[in-house]
Every structure is written in structure tokens, then in C-alpha cells.
PDB file of N, CA and C in Angstrom:
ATOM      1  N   UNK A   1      11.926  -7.846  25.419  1.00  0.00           N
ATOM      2  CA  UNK A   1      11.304  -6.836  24.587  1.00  0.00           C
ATOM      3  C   UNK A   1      12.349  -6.093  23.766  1.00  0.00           C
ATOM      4  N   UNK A   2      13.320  -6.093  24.653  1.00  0.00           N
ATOM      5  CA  UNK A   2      14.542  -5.281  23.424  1.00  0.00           C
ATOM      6  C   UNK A   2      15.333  -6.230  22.594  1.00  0.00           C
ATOM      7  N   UNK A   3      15.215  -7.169  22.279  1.00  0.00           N
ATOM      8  CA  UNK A   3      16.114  -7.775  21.276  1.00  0.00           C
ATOM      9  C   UNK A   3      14.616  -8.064  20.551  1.00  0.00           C
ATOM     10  N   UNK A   4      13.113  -8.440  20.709  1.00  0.00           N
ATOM     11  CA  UNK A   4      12.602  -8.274  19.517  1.00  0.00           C
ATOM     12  C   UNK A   4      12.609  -6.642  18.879  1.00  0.00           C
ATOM     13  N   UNK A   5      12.631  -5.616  19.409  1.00  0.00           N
ATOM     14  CA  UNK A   5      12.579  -4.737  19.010  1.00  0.00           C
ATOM     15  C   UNK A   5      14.097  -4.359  18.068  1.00  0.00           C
ATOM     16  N   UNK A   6      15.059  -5.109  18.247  1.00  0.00           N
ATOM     17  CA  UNK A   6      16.356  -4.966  17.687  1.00  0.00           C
ATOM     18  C   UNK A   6      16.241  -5.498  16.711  1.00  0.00           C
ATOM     19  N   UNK A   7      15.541  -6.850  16.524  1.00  0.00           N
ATOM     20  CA  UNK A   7      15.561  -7.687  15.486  1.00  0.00           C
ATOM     21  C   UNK A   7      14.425  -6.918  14.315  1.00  0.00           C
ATOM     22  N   UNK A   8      13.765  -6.373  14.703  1.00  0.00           N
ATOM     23  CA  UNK A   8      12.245  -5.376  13.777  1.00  0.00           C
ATOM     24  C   UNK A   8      12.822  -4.520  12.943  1.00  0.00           C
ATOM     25  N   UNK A   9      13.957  -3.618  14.349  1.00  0.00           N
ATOM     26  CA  UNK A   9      14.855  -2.445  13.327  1.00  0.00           C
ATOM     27  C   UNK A   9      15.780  -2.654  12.373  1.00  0.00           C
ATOM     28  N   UNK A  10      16.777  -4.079  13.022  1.00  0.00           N
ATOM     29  CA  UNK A  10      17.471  -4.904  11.522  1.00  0.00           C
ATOM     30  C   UNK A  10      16.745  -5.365  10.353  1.00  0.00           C
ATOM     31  N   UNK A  11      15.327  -5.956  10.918  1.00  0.00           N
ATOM     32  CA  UNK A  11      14.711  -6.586   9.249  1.00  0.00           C
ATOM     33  C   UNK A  11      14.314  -5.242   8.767  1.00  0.00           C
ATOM     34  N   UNK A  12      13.726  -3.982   9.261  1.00  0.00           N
ATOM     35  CA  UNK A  12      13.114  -3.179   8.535  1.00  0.00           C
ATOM     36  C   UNK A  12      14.483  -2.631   8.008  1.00  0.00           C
ATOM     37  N   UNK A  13      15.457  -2.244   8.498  1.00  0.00           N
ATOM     38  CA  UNK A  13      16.815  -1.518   7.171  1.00  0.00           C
ATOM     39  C   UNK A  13      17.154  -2.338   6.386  1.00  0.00           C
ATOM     40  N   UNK A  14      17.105  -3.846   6.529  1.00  0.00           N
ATOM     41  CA  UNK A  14      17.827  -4.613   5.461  1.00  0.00           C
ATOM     42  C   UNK A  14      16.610  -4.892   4.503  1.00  0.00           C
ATOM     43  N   UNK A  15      15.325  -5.023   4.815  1.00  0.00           N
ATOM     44  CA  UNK A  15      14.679  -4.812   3.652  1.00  0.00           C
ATOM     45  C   UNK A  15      14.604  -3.469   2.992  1.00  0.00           C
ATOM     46  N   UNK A  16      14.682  -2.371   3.819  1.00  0.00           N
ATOM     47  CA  UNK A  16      14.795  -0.862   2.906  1.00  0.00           C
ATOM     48  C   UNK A  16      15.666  -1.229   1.869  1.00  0.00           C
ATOM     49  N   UNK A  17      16.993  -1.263   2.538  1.00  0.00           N
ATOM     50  CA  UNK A  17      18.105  -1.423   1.331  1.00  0.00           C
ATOM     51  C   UNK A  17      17.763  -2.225   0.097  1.00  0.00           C
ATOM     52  N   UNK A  18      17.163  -3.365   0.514  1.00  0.00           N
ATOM     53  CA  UNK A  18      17.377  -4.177  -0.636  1.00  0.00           C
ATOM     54  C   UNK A  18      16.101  -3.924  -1.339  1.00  0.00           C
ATOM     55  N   UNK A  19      15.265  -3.124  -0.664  1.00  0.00           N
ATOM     56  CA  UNK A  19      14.257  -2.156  -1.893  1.00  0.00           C
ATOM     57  C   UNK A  19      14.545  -1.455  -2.520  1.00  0.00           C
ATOM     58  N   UNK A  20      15.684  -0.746  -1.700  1.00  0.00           N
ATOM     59  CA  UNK A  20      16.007   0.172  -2.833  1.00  0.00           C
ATOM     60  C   UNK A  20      17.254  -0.575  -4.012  1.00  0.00           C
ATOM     61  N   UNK A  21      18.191  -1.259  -2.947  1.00  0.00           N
ATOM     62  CA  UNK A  21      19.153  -1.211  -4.352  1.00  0.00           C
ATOM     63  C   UNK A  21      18.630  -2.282  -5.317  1.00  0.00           C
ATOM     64  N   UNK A  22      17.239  -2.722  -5.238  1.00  0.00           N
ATOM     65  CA  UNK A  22      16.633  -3.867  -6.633  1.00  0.00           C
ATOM     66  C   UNK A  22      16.244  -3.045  -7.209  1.00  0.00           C
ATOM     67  N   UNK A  23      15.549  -1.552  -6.929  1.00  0.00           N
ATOM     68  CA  UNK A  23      14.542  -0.873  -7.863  1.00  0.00           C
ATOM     69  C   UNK A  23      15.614   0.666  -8.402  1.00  0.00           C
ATOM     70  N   UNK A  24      16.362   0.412  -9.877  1.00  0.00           N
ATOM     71  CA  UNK A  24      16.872   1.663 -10.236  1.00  0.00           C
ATOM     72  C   UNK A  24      16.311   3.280 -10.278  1.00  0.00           C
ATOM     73  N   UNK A  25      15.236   2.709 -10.143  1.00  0.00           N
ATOM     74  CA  UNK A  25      13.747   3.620 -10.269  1.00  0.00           C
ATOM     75  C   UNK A  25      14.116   4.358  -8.685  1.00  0.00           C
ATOM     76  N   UNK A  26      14.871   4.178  -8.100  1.00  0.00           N
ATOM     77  CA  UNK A  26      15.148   4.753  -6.573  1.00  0.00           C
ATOM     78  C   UNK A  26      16.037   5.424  -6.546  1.00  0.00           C
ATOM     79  N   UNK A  27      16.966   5.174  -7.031  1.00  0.00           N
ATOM     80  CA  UNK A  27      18.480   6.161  -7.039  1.00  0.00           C
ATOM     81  C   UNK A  27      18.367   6.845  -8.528  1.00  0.00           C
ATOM     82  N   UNK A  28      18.267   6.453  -9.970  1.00  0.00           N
ATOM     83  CA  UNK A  28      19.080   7.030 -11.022  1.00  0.00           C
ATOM     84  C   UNK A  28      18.606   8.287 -10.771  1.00  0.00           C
ATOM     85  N   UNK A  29      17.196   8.819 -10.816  1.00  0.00           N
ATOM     86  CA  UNK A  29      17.001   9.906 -10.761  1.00  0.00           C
ATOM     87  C   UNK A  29      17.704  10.664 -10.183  1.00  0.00           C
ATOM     88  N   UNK A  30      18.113  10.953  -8.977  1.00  0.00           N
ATOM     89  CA  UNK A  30      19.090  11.249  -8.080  1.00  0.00           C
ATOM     90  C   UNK A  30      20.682  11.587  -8.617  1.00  0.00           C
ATOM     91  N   UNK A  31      21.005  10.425  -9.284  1.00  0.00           N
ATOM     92  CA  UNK A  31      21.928  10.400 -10.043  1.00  0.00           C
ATOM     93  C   UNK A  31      21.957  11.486 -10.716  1.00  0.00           C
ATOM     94  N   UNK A  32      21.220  11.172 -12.146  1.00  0.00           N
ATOM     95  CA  UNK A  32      20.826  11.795 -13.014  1.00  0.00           C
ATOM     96  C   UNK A  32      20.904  13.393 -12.839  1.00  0.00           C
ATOM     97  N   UNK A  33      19.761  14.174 -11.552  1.00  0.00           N
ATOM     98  CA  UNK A  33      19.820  15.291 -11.444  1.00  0.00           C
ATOM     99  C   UNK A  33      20.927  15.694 -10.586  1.00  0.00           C
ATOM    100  N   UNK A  34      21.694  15.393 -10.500  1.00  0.00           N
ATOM    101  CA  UNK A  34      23.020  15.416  -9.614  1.00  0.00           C
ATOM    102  C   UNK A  34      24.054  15.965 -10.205  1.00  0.00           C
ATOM    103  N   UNK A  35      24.161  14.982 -11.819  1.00  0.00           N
ATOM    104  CA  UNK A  35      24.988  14.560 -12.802  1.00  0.00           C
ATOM    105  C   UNK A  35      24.732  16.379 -13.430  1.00  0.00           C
ATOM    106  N   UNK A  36      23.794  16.503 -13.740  1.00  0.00           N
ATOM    107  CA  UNK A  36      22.718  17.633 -14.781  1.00  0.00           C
ATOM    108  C   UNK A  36      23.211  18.721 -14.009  1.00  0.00           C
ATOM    109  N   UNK A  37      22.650  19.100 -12.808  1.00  0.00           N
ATOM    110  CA  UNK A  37      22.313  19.806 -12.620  1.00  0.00           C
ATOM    111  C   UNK A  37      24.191  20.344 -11.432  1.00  0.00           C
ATOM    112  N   UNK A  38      24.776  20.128 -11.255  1.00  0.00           N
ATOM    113  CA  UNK A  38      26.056  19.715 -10.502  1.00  0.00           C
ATOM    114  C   UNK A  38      25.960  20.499  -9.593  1.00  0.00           C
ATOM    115  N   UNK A  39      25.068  18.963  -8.746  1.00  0.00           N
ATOM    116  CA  UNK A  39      24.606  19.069  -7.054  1.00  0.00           C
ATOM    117  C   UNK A  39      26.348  18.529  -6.502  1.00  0.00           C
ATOM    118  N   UNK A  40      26.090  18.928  -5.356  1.00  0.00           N
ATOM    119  CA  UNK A  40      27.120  18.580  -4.269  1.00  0.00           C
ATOM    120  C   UNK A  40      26.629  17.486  -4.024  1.00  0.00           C
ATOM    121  N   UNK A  41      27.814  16.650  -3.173  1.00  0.00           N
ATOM    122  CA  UNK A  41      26.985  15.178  -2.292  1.00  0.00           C
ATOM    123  C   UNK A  41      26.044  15.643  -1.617  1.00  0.00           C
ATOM    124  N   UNK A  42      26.624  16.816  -0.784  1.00  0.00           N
ATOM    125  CA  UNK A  42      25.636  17.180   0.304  1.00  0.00           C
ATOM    126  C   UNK A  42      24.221  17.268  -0.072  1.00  0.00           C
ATOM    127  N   UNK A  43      24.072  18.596  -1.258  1.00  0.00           N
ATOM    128  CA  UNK A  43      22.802  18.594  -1.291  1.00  0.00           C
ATOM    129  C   UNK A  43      21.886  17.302  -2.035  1.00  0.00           C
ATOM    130  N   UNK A  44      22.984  16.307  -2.604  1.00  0.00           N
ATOM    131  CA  UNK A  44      22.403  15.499  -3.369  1.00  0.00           C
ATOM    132  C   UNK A  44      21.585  14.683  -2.342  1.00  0.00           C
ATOM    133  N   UNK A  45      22.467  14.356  -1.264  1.00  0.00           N
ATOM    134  CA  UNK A  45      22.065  13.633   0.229  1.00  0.00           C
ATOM    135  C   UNK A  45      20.568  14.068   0.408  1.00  0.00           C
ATOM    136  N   UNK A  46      20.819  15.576   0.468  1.00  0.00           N
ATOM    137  CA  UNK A  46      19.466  16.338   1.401  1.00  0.00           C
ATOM    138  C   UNK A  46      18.391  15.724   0.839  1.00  0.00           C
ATOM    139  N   UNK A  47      18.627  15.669  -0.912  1.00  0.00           N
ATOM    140  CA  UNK A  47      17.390  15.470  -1.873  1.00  0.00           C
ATOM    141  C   UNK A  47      16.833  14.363  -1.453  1.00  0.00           C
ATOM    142  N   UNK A  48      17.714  13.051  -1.355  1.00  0.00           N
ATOM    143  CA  UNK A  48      17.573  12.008  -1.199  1.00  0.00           C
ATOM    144  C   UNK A  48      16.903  11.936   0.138  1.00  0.00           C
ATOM    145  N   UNK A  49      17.175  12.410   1.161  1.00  0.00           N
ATOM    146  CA  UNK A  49      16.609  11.839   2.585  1.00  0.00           C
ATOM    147  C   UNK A  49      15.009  12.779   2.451  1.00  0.00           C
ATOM    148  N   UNK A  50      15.038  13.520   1.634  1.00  0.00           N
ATOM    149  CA  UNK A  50      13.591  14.472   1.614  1.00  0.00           C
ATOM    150  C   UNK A  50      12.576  13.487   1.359  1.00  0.00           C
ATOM    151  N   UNK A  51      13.141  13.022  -0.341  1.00  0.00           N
ATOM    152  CA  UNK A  51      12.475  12.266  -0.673  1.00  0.00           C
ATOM    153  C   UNK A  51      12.228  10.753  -0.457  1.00  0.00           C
ATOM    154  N   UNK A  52      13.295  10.398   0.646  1.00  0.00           N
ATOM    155  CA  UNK A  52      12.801   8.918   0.873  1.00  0.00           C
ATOM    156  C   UNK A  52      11.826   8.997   2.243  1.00  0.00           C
ATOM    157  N   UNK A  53      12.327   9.988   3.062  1.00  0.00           N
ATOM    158  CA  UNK A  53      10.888  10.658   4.196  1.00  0.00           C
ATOM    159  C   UNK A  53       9.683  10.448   3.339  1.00  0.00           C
ATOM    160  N   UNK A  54       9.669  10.908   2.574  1.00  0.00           N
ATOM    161  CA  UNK A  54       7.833  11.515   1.787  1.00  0.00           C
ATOM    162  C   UNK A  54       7.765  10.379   1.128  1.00  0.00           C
ATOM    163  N   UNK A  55       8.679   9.079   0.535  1.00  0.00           N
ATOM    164  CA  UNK A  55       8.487   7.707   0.111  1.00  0.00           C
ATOM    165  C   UNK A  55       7.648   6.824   1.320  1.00  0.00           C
ATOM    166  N   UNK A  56       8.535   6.889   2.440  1.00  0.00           N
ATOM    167  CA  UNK A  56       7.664   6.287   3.258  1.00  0.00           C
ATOM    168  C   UNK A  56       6.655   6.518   4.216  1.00  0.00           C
ATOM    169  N   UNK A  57       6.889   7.799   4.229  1.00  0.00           N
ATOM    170  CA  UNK A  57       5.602   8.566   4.982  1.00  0.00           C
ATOM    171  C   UNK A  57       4.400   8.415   3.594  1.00  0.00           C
ATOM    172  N   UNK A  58       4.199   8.429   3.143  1.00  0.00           N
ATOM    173  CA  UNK A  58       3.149   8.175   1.763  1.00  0.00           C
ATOM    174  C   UNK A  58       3.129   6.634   2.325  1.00  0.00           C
ATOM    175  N   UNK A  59       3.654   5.973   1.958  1.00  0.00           N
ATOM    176  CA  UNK A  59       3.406   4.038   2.361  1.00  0.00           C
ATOM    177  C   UNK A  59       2.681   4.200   4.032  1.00  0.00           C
ATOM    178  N   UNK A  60       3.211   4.859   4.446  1.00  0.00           N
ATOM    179  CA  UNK A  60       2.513   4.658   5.939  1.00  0.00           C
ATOM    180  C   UNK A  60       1.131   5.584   5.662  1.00  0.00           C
ATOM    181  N   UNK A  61       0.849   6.364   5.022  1.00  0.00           N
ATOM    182  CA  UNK A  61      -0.185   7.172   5.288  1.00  0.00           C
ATOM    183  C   UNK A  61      -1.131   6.059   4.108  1.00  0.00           C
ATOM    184  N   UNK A  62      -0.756   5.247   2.906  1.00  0.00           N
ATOM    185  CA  UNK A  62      -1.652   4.822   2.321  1.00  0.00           C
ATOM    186  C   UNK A  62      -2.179   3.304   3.049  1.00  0.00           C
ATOM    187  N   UNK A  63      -1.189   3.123   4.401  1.00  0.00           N
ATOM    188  CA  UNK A  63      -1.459   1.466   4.571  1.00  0.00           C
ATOM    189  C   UNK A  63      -2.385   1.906   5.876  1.00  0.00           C
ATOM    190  N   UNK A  64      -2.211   2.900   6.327  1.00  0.00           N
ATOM    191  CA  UNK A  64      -2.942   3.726   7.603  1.00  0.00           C
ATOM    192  C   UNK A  64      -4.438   3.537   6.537  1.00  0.00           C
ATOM    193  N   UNK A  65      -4.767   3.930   5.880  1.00  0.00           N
ATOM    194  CA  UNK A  65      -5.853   4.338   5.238  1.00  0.00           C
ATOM    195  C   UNK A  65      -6.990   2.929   4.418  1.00  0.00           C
ATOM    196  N   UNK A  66      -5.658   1.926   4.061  1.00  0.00           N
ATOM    197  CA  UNK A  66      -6.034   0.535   3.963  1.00  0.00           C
ATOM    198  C   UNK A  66      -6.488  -0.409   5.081  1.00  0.00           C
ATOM    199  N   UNK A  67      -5.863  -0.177   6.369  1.00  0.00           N
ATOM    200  CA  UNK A  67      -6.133  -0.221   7.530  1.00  0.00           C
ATOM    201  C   UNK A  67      -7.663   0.079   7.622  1.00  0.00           C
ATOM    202  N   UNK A  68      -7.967   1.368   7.963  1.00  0.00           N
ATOM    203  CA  UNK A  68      -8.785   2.278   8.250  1.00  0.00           C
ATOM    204  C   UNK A  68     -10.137   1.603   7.525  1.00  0.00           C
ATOM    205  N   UNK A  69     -10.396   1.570   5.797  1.00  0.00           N
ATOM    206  CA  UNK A  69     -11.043   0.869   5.151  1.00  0.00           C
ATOM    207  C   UNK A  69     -11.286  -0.473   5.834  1.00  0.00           C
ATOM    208  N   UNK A  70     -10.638  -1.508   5.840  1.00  0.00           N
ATOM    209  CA  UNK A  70     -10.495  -2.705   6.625  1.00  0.00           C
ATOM    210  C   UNK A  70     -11.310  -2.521   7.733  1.00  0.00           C
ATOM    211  N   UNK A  71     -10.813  -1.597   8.811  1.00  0.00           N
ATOM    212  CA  UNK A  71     -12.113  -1.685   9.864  1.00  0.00           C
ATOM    213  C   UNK A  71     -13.269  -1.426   9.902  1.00  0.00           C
ATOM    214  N   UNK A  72     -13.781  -0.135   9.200  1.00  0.00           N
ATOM    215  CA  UNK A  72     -14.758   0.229   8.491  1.00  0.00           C
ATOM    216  C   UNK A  72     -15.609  -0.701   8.036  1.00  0.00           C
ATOM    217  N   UNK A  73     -15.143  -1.125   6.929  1.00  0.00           N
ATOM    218  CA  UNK A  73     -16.180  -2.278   6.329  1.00  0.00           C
ATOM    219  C   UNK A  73     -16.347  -3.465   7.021  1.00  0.00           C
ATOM    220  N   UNK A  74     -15.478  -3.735   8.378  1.00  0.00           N
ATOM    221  CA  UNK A  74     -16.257  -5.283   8.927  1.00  0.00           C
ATOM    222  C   UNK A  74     -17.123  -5.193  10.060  1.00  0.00           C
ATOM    223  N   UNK A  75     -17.342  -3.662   9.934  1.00  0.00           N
ATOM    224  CA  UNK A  75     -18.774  -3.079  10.436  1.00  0.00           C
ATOM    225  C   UNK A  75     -19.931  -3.835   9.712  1.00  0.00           C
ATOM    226  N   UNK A  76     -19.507  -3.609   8.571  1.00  0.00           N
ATOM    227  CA  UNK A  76     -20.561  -4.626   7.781  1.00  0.00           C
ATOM    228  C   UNK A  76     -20.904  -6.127   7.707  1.00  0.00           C
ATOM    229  N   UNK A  77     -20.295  -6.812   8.766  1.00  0.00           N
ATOM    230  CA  UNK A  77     -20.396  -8.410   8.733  1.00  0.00           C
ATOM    231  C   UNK A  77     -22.119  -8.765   8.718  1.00  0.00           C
ATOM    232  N   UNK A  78     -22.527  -8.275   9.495  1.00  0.00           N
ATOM    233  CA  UNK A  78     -24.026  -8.410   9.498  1.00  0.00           C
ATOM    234  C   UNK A  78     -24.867  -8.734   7.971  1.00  0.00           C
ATOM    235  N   UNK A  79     -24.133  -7.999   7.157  1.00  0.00           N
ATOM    236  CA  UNK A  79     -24.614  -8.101   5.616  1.00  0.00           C
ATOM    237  C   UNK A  79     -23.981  -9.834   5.099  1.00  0.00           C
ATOM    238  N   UNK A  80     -22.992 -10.198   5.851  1.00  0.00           N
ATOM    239  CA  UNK A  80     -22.563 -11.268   5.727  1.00  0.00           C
ATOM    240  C   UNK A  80     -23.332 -12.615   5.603  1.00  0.00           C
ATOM    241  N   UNK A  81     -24.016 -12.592   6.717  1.00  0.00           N
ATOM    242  CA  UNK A  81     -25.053 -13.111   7.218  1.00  0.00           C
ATOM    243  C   UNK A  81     -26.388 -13.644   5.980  1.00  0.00           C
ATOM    244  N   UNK A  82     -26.981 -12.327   5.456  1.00  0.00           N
ATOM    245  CA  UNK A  82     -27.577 -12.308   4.312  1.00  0.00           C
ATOM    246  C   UNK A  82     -27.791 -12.175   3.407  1.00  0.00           C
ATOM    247  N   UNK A  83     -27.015 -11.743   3.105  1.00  0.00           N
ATOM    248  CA  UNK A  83     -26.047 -11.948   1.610  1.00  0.00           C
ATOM    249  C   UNK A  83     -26.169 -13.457   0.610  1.00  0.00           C
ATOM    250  N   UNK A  84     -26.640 -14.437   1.425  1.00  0.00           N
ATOM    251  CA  UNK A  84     -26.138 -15.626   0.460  1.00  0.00           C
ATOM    252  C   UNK A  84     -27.889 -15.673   0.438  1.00  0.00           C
ATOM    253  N   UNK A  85     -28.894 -15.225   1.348  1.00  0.00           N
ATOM    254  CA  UNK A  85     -30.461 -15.807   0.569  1.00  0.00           C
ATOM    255  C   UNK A  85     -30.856 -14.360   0.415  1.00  0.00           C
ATOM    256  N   UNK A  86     -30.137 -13.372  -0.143  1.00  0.00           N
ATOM    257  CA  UNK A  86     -30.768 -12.230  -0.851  1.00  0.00           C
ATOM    258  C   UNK A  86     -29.960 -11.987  -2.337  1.00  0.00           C
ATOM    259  N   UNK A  87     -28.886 -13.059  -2.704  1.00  0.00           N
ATOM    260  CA  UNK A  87     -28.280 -13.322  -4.097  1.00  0.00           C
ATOM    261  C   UNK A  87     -29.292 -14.759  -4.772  1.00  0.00           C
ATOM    262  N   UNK A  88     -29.505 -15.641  -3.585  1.00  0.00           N
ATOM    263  CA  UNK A  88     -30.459 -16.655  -4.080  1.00  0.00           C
ATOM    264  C   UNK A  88     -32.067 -16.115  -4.320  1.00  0.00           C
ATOM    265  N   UNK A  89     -32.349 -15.684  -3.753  1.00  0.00           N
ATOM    266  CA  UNK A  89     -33.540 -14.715  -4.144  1.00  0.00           C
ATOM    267  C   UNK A  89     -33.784 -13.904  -5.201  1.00  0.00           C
ATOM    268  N   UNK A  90     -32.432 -12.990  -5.546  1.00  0.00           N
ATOM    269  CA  UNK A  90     -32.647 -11.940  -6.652  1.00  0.00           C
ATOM    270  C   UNK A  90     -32.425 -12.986  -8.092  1.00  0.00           C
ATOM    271  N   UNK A  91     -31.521 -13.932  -7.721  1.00  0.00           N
ATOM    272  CA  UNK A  91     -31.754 -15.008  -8.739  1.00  0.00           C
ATOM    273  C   UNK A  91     -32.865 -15.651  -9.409  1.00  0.00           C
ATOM    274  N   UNK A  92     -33.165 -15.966  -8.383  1.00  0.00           N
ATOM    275  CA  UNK A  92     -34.487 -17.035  -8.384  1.00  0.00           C
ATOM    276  C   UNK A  92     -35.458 -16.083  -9.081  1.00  0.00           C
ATOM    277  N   UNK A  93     -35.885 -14.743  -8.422  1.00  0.00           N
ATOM    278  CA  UNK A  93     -36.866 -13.849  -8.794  1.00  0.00           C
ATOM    279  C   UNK A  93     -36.129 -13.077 -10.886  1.00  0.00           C
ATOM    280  N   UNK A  94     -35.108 -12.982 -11.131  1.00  0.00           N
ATOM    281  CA  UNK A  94     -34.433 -12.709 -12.007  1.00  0.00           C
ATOM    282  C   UNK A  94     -34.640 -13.989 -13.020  1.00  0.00           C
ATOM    283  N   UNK A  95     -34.791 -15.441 -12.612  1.00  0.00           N
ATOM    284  CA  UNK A  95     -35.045 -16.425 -13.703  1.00  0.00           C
ATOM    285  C   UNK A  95     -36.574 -16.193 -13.881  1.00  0.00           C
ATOM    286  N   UNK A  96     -37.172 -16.259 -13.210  1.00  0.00           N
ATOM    287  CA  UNK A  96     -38.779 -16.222 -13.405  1.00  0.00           C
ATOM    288  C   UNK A  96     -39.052 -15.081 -13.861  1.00  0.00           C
ATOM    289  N   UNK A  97     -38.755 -13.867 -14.034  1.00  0.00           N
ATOM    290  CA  UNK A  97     -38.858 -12.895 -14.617  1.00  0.00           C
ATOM    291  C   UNK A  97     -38.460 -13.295 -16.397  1.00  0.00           C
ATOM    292  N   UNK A  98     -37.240 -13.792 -16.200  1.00  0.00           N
ATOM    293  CA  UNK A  98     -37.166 -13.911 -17.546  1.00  0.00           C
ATOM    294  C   UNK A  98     -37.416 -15.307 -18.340  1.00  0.00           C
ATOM    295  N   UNK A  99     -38.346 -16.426 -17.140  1.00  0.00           N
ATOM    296  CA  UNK A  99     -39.035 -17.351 -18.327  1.00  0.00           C
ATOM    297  C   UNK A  99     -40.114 -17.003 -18.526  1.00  0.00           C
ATOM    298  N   UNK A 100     -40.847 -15.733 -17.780  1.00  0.00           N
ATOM    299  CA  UNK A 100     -41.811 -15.038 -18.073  1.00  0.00           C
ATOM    300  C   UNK A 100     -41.573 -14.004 -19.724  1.00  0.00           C
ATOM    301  N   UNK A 101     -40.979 -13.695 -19.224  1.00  0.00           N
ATOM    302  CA  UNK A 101     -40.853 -12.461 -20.624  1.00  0.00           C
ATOM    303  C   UNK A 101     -40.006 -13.178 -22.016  1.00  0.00           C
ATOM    304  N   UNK A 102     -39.382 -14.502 -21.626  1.00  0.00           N
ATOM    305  CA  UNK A 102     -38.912 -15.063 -22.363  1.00  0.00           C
ATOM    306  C   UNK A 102     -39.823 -15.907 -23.191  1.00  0.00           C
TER     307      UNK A 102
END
């Protein structure tokens, strides 16, 4: 159990990283108001760990919620079921309607 759990925490930092250092859209800003505004490392750090907390706490709270949806709706399988002779029906009743009025 502890070396898969070792191996989870290595793939999840080495994909962080390489999310972040592909997307400039992750650091320049940072940069940028750093550069502007003449942050310290330190506080530049702080900015950064604030905002990569609330980066992935947002991803976890929107995949929690995609999740959530997901279970929800396969409450609905039952509709599954009849779904294919209540589309053949509204069809069927939808052509005859309109070689009637046609």
C-alpha cells in the first residue's frame, strides 16, 4: 500500500509541474506583478502558493460536482429503458401528423 501510494504522490507532482511549466498562463502573471509592483521572493512565493491552493481546490471542488452530477443522473437509468419506444413513437405520431396536415 505504501509504494502505490508513493508512486500517486510522484505522478501527481510531476504532472503539476509539467502543467504548469507548459502553460505561461501560470507563472507570467506572477512574474509580471512581481516585476510592477517590486514584490519580494517571499511575498511573491506567498502569492503563488495562495493562488495555486485556490487553482486546485477549484479543480477539486468542480470535479467533486461533475462527480456528484454523474451520480445523480444514473438515478435515471430507468428512463433508459424507454427512451428508445417513446422517441419511436413521438416519431411515428410526428410523421402522421404531418402527412396529415401535409
Amino acid at each position: 500500500m505504501h509504494s502505490e501510494l508513493t508512486i500517486l504522490i510522484i505522478t501527481a507532482i510531476g504532472i503539476a509541474c509539467l502543467h504548469t511549466a507548459l502553460g505561461p498562463d501560470h507563472y507570467l502573471p506572477f512574474i509580471a506583478l512581481s516585476k510592477t509592483r517590486g514584490w519580494s521572493f517571499g511575498k511573491t512565493l506567498l502569492w503563488v502558493i495562495v493562488c495555486g491552493c485556490g487553482h486546485v481546490w477549484s479543480s477539486v471542488l468542480l470535479g467533486l460536482g461533475g462527480a456528484a452530477l454523474g451520480w445523480s443522473l444514473s438515478k435515471l437509468s430507468w428512463m433508459e429503458n424507454i427512451r428508445g419506444g417513446i422517441a419511436g413513437w413521438a416519431l411515428l405520431i410526428f410523421g402522421l401528423l404531418y402527412g396529415i396536415w401535409g
